[in-house]
Protein backbone atom coordinates (compact mmCIF):
# COMPACT_ATOMS: atom_id res chain seq x y z
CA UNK A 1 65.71 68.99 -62.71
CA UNK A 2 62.90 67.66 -64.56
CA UNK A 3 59.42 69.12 -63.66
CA UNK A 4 57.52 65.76 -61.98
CA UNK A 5 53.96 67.08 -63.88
CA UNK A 6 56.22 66.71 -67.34
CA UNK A 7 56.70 63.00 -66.61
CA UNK A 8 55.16 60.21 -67.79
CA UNK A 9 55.74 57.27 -66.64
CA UNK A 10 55.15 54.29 -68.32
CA UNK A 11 53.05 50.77 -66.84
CA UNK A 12 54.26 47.29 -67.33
CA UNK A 13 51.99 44.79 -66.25
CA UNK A 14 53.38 41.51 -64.04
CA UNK A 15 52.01 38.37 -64.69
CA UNK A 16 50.54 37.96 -60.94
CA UNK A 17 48.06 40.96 -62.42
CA UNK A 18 50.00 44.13 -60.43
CA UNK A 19 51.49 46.95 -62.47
CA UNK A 20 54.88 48.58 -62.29
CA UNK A 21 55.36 52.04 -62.70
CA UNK A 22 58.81 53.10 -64.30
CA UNK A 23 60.50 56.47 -64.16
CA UNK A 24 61.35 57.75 -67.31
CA UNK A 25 64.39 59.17 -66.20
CA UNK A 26 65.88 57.36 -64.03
CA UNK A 27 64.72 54.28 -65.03
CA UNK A 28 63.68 52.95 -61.48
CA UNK A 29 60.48 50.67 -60.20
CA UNK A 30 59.07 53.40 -58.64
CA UNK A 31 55.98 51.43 -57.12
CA UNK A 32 54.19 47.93 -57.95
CA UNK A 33 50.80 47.94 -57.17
CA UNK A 34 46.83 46.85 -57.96
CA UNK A 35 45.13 48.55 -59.00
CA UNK A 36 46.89 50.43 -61.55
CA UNK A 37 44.92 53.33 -60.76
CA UNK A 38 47.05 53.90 -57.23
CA UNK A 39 50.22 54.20 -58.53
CA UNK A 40 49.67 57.58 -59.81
CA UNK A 41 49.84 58.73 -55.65
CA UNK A 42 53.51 57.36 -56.06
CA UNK A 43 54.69 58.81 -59.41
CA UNK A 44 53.68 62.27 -57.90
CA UNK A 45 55.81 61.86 -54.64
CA UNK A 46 58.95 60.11 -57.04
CA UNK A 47 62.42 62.33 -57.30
CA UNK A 48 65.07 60.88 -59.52
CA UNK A 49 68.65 60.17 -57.06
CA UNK A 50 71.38 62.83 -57.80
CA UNK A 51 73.45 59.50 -57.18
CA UNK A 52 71.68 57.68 -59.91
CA UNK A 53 71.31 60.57 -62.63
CA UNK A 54 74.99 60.96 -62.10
CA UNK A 55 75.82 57.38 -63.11
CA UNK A 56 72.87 57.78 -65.96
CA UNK A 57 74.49 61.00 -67.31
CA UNK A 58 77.80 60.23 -69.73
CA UNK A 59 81.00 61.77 -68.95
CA UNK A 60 81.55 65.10 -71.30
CA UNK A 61 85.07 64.42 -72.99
CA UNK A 62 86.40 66.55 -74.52
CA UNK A 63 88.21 65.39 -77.76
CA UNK A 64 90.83 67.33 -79.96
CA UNK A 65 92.52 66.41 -83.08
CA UNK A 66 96.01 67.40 -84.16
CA UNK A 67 95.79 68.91 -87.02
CA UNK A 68 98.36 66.87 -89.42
CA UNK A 69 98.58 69.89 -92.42
């Protein structure tokens, strides 16, 4: 798993003047809120889903070719 410290998780301010924060790994609102300074109280806290990162995550295939010679 990702260490939470590591993260950092990027602000996108709404037009009613609160800020999202966004996980960078799961993608997920992981609090709206003003003032922007609060949210950091929520990023700590955050844990990406298992159920989530497994949909995130691609299926490893693996993928052989006949050899034709």
């Amino acid at each position: 798993m990702i260490d939470r410290q590591a993260k950092s998780f990027p602000h996108r301010r709404n037009s009613d003047g609160t800020c999202d924060s966004i996980c960078p790994v799961c993608f997920r609102t992981i609090a709206r809120h003003l003032p922007e300074s609060e949210l950091a109280a929520y990023e700590s806290d955050h844990s990406c889903d298992a159920d989530t990162l497994a949909y995130l995550t691609p299926a490893r295939t693996k993928i052989s070719f006949a050899d034709n010679s």
